[in-house]
N, C-alpha and C. Protein backbone atom coordinates (compact mmCIF):
# COMPACT_ATOMS: atom_id res chain seq x y z
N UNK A 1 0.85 -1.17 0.00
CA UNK A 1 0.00 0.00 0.00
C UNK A 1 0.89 1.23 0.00
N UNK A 2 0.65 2.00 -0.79
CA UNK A 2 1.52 3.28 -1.12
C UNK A 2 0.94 4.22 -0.39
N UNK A 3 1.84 5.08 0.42
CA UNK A 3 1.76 5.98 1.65
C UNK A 3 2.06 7.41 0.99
N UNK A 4 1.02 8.58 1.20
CA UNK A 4 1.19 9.90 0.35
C UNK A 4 2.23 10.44 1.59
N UNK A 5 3.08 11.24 0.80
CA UNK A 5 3.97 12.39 2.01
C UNK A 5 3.47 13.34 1.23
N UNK A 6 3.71 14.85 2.14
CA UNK A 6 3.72 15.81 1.22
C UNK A 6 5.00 16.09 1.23
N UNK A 7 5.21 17.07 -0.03
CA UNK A 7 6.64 17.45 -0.86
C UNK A 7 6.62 18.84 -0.50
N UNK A 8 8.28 19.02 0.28
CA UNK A 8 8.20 19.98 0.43
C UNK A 8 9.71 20.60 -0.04
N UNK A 9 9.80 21.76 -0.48
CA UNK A 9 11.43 22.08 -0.79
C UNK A 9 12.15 23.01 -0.12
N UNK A 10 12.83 22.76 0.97
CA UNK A 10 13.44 23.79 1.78
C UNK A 10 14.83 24.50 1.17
N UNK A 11 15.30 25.49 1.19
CA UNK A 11 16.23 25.81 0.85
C UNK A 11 17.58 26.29 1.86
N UNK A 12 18.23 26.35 2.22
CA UNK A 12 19.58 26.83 2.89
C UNK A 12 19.05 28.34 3.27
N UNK A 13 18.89 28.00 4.64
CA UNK A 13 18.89 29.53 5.04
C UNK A 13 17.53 29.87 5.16
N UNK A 14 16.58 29.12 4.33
CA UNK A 14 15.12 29.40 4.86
C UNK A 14 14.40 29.06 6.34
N UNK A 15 13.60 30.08 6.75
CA UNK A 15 13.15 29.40 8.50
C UNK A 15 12.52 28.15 7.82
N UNK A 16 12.72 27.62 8.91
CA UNK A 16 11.99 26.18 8.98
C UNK A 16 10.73 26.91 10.50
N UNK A 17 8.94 26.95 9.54
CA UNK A 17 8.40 26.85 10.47
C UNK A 17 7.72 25.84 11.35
N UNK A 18 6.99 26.38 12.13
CA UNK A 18 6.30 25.35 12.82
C UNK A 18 5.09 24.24 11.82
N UNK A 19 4.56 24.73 10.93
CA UNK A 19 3.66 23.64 9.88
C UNK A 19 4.70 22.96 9.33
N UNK A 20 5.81 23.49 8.46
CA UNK A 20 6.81 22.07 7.42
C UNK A 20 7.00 21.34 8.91
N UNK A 21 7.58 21.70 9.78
CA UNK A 21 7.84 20.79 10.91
C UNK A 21 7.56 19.89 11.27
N UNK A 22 6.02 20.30 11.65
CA UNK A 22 4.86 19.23 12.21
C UNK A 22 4.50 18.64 10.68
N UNK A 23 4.45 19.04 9.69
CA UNK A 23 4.23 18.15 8.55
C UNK A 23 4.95 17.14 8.01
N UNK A 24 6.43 17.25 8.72
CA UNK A 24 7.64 16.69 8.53
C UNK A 24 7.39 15.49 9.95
N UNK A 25 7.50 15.43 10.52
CA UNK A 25 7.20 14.98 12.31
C UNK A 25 5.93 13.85 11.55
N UNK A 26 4.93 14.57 10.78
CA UNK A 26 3.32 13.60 10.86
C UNK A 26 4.14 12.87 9.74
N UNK A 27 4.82 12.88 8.38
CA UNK A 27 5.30 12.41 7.45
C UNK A 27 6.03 10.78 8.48
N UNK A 28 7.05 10.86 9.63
CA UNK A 28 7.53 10.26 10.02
C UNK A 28 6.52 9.13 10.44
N UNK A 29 5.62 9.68 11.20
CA UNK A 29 4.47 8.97 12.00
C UNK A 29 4.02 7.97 11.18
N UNK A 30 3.57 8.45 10.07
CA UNK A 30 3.22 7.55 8.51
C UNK A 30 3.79 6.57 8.27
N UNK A 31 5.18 7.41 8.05
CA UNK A 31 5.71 6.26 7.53
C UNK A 31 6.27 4.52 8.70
N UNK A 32 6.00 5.25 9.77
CA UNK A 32 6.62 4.45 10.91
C UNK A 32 5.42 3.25 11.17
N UNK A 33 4.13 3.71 10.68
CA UNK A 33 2.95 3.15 10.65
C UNK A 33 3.21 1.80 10.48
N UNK A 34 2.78 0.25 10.88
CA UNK A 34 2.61 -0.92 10.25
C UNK A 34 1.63 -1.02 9.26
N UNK A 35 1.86 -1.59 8.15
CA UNK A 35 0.70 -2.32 7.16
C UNK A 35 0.67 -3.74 7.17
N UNK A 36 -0.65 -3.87 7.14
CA UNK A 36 -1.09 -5.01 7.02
C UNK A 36 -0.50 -5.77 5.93
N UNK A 37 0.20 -6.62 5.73
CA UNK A 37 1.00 -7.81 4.99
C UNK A 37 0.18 -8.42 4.11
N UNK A 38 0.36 -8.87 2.81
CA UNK A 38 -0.11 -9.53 2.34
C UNK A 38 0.67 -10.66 1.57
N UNK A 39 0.28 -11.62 1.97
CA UNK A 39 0.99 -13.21 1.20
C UNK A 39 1.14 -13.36 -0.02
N UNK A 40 2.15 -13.06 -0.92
CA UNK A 40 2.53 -13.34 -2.31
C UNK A 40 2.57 -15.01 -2.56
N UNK A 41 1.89 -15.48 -3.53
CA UNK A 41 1.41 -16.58 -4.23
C UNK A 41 2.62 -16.81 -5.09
N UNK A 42 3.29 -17.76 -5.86
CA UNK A 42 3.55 -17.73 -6.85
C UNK A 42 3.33 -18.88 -7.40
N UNK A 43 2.65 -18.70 -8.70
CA UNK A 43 2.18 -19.78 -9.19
C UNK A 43 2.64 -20.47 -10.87
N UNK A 44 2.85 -21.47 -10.86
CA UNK A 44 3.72 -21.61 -12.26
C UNK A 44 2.68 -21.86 -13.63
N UNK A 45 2.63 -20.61 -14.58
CA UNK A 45 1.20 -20.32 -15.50
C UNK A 45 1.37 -22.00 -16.23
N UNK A 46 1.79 -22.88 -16.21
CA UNK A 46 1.68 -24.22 -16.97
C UNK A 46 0.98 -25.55 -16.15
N UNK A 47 0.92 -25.37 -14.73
CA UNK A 47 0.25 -25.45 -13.72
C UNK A 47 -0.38 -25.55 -13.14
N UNK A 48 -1.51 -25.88 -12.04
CA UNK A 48 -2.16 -26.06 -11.15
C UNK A 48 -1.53 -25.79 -9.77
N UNK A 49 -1.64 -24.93 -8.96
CA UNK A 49 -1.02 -24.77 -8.07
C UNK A 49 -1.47 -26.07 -6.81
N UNK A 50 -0.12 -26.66 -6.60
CA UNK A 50 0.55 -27.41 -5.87
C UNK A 50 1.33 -27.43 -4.80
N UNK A 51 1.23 -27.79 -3.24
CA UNK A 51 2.19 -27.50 -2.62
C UNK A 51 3.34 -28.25 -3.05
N UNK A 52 4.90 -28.10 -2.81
CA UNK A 52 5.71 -28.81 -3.51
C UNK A 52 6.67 -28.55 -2.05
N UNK A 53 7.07 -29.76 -2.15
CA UNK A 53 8.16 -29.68 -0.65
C UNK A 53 9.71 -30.25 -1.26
N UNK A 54 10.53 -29.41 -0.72
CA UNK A 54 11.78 -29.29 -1.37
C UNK A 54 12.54 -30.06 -0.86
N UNK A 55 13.49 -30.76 -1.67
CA UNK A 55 14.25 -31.61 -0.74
C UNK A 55 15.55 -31.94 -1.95
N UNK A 56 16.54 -30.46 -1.18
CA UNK A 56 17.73 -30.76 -2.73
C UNK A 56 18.79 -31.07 -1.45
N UNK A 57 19.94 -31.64 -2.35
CA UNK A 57 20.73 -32.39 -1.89
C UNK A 57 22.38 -31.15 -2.23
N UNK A 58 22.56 -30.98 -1.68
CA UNK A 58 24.21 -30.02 -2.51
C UNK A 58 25.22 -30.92 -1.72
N UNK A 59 26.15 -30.84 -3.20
CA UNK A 59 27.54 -32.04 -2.86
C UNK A 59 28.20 -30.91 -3.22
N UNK A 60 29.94 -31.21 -2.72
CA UNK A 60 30.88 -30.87 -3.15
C UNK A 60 32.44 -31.58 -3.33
N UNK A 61 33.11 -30.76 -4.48
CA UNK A 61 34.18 -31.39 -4.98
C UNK A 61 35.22 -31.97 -3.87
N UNK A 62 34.94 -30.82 -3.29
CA UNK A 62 36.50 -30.59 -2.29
C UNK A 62 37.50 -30.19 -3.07
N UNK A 63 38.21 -29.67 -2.85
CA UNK A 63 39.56 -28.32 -2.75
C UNK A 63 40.30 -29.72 -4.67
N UNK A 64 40.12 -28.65 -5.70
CA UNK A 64 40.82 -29.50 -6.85
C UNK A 64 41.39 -28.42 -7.71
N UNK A 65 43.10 -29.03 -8.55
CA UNK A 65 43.82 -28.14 -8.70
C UNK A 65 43.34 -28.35 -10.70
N UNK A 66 43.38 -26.69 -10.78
CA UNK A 66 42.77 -27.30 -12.66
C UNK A 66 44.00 -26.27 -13.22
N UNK A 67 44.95 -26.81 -13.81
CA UNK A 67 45.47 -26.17 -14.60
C UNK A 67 44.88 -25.39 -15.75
N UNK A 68 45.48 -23.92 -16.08
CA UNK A 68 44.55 -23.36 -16.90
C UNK A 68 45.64 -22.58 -17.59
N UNK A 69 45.45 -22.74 -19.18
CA UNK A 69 46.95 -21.89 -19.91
C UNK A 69 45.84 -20.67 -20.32
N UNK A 70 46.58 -19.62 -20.56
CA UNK A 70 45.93 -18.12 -21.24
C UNK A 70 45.39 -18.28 -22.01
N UNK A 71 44.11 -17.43 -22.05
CA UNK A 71 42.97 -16.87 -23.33
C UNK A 71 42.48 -18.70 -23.38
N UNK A 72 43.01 -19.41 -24.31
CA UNK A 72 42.47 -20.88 -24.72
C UNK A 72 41.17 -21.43 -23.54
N UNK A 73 40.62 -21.98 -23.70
CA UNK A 73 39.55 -22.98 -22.82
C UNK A 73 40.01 -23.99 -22.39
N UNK A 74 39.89 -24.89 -21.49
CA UNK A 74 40.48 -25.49 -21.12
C UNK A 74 39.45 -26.73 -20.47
N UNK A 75 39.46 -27.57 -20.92
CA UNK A 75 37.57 -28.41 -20.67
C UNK A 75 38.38 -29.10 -19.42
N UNK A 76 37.65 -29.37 -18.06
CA UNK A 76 37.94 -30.55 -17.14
C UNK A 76 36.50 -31.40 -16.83
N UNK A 77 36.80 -32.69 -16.11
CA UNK A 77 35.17 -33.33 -16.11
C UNK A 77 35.95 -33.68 -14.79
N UNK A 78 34.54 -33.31 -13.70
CA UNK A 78 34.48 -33.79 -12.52
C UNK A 78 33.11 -34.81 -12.59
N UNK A 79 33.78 -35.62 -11.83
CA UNK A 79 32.67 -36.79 -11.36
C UNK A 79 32.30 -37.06 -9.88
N UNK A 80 31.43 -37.06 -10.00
CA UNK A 80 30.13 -37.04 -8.57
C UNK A 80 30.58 -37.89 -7.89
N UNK A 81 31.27 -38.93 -7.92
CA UNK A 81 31.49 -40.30 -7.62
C UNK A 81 30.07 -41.10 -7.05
N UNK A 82 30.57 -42.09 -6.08
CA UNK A 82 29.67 -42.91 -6.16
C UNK A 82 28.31 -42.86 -5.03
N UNK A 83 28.89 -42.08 -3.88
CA UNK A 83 28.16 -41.26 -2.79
C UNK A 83 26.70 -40.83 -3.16
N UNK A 84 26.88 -40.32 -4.12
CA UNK A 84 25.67 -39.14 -4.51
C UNK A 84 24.93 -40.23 -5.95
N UNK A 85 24.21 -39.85 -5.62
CA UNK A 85 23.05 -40.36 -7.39
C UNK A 85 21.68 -39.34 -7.15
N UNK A 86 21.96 -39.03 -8.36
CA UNK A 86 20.90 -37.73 -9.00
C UNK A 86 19.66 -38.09 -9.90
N UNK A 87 19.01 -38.04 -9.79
CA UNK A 87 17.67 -38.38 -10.21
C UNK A 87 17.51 -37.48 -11.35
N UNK A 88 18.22 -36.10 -11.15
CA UNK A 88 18.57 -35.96 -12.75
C UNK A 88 19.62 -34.64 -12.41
N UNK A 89 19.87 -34.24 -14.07
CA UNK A 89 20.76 -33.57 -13.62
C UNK A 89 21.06 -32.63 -12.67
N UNK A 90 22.02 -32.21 -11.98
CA UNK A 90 21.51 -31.45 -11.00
C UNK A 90 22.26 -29.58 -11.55
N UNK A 91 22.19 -29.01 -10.81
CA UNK A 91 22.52 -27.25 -11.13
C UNK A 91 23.84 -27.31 -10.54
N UNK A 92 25.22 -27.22 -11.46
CA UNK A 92 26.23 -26.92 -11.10
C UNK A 92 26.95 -25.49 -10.59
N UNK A 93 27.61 -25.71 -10.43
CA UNK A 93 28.56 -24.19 -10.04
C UNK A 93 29.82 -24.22 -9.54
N UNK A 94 30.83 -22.85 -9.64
CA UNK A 94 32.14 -22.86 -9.65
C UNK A 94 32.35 -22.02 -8.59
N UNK A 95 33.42 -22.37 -7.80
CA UNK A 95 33.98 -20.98 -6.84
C UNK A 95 35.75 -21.32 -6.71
N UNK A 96 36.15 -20.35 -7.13
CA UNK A 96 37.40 -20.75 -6.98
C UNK A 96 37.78 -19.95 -5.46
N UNK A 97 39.10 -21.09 -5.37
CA UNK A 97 39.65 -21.52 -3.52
C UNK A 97 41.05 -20.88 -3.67
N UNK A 98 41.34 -19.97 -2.60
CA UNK A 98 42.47 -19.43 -2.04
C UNK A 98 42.76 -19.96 -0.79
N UNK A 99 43.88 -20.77 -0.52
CA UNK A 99 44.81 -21.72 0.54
C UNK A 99 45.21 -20.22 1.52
N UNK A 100 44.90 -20.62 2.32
CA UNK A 100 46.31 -19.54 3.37
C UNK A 100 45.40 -17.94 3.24
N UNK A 101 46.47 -17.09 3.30
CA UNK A 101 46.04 -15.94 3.03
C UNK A 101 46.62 -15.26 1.64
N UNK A 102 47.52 -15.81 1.01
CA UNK A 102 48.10 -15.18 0.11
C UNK A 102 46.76 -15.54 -1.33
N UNK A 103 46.78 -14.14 -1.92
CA UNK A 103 45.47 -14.20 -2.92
C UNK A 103 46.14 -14.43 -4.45
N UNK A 104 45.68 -14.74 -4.85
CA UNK A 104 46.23 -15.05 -6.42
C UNK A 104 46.09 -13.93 -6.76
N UNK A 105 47.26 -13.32 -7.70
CA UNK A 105 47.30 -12.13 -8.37
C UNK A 105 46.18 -11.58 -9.05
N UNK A 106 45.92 -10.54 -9.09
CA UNK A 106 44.32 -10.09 -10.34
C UNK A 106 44.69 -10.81 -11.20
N UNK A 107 46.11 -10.86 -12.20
CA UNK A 107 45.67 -11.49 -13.62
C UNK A 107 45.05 -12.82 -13.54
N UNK A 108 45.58 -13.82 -12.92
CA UNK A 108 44.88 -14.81 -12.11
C UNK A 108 43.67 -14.96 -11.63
N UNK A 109 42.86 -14.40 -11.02
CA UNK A 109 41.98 -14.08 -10.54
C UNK A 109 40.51 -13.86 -11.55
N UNK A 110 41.17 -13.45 -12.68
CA UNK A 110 40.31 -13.30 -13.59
C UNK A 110 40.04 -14.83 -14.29
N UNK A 111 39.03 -15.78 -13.78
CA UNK A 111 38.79 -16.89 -14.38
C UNK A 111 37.58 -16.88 -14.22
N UNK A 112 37.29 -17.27 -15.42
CA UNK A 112 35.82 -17.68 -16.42
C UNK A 112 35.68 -19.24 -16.52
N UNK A 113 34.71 -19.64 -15.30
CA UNK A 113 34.53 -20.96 -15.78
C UNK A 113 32.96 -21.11 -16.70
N UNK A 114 33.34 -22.03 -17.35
CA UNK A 114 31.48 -22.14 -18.62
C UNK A 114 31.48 -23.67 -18.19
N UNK A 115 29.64 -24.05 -17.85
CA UNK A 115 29.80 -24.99 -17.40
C UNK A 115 29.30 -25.92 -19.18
N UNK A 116 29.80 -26.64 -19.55
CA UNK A 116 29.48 -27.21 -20.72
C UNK A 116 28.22 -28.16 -21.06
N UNK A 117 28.71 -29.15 -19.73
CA UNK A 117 27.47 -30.08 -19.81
C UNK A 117 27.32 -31.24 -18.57
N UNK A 118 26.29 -31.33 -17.78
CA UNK A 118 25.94 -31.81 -16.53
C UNK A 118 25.42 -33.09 -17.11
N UNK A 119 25.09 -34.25 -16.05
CA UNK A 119 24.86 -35.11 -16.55
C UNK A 119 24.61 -36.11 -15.12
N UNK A 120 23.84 -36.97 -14.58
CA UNK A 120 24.05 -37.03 -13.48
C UNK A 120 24.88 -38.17 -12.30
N UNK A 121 26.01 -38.40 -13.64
CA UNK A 121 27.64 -38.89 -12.68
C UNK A 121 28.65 -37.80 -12.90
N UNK A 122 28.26 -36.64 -14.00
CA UNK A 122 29.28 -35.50 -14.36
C UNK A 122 29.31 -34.23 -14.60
N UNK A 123 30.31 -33.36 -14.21
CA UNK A 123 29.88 -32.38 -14.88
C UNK A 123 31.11 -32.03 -15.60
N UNK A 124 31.08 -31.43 -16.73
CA UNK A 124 32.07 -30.99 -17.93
C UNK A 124 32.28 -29.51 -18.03
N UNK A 125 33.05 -28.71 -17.23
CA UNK A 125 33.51 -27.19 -17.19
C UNK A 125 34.85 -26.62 -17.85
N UNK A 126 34.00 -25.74 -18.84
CA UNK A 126 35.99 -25.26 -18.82
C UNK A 126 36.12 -24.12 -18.37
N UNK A 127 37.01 -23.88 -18.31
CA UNK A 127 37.81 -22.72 -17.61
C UNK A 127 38.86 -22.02 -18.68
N UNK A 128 38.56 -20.86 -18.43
CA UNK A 128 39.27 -19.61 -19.29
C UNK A 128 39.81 -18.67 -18.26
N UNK A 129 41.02 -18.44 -18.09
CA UNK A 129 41.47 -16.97 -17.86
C UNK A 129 42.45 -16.33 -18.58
N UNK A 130 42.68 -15.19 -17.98
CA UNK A 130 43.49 -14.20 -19.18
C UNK A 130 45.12 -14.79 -19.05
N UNK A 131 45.48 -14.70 -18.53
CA UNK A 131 47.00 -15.83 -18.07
C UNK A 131 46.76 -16.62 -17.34
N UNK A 132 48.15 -17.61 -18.06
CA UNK A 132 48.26 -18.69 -17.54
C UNK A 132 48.36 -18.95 -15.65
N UNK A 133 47.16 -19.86 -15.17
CA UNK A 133 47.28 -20.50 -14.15
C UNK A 133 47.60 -21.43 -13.37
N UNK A 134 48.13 -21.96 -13.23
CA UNK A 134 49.00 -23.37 -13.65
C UNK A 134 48.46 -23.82 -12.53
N UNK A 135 48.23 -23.50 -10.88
CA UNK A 135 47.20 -24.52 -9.67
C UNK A 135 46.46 -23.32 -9.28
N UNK A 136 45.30 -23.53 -10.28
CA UNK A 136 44.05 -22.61 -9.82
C UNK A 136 43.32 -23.69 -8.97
N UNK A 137 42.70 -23.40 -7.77
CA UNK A 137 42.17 -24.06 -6.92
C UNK A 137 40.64 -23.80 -7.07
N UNK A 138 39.96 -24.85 -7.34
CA UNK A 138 38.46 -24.62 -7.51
C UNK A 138 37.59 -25.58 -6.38
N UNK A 139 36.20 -25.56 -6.58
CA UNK A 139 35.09 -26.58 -5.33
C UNK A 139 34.14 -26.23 -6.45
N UNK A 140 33.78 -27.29 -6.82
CA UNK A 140 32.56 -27.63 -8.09
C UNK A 140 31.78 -27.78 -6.98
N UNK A 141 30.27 -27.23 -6.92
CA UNK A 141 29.69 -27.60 -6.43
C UNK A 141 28.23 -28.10 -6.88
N UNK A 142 27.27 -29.26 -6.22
CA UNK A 142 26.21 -29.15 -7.28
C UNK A 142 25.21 -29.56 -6.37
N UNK A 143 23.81 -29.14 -7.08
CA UNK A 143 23.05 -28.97 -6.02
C UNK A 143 21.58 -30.04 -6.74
N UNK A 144 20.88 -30.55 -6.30
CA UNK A 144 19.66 -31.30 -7.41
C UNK A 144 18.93 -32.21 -6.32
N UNK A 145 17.89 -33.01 -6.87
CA UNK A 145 17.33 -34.01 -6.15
C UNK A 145 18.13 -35.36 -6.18
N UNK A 146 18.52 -35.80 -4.98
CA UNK A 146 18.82 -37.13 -5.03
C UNK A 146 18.01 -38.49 -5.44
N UNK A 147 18.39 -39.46 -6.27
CA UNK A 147 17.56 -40.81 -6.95
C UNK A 147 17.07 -41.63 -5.52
């Protein structure tokens, strides 16, 4: 619910009287006001709305070293191993890992991973940066319903 203020334009050096004041003071009051809440729906237009209860599973690589030469792509395939089974593919993702405190240089730093193709014992990422990285440290991580 949209709350009216009034608009007012004071300038440097103008009195400030007693009405902008108290009009300024009631503006606060307003806005300090609670509104009544209303519950956003969202419903998927292909659909029948359904309760749906979530139940995703997120794995990870653990700490893996991907060599990466300049500009070129560089494809690696991580596998889920045998722990995890995915009922289908699941939503991958990249974060690259700094050991210690020392940070990999910016040129370094600049890595572009593209994830190519998921699958649900694999996922296929390459990795691009602007120079060569030779132990860029990454954690594939992936997230989906378990089989």
């Amino acid at each position: 619910m949209a709350k009216n203020l009034v608009s007012r334009n004071v300038q440097a050096g103008d009195p400030i009287t007693a009405d902008i004041f108290n009009n300024f003071y009631t503006d606060l009051n307003t806005l300090a006001t609670p509104e009544t809440v209303s519950n956003v729906v969202i419903k998927n237009a292909n659909e029948s709305a359904v309760a749906t209860k979530i139940t995703n599973t997120v794995w990870n690589s653990g700490i893996k070293s991907v060599n990466v030469g300049a500009g070129a792509p560089v494809l690696k395939t991580f596998q889920f191993g045998s722990k995890i089974k995915w009922a289908e593919a699941p939503l991958v993702w990249v974060q690259v890992y700094t050991e210690g405190t020392t940070l990999l240089p910016f040129s370094q730093s600049q890595v572009f991973p593209q994830v190519q193709s998921v699958t649900t014992t694999e996922a296929k990422i390459y990795f691009r940066c602007a120079v060569a990285s030779p132990n860029l440290k990454v954690i594939i991580f992936a997230t989906g319903t378990p089989a």
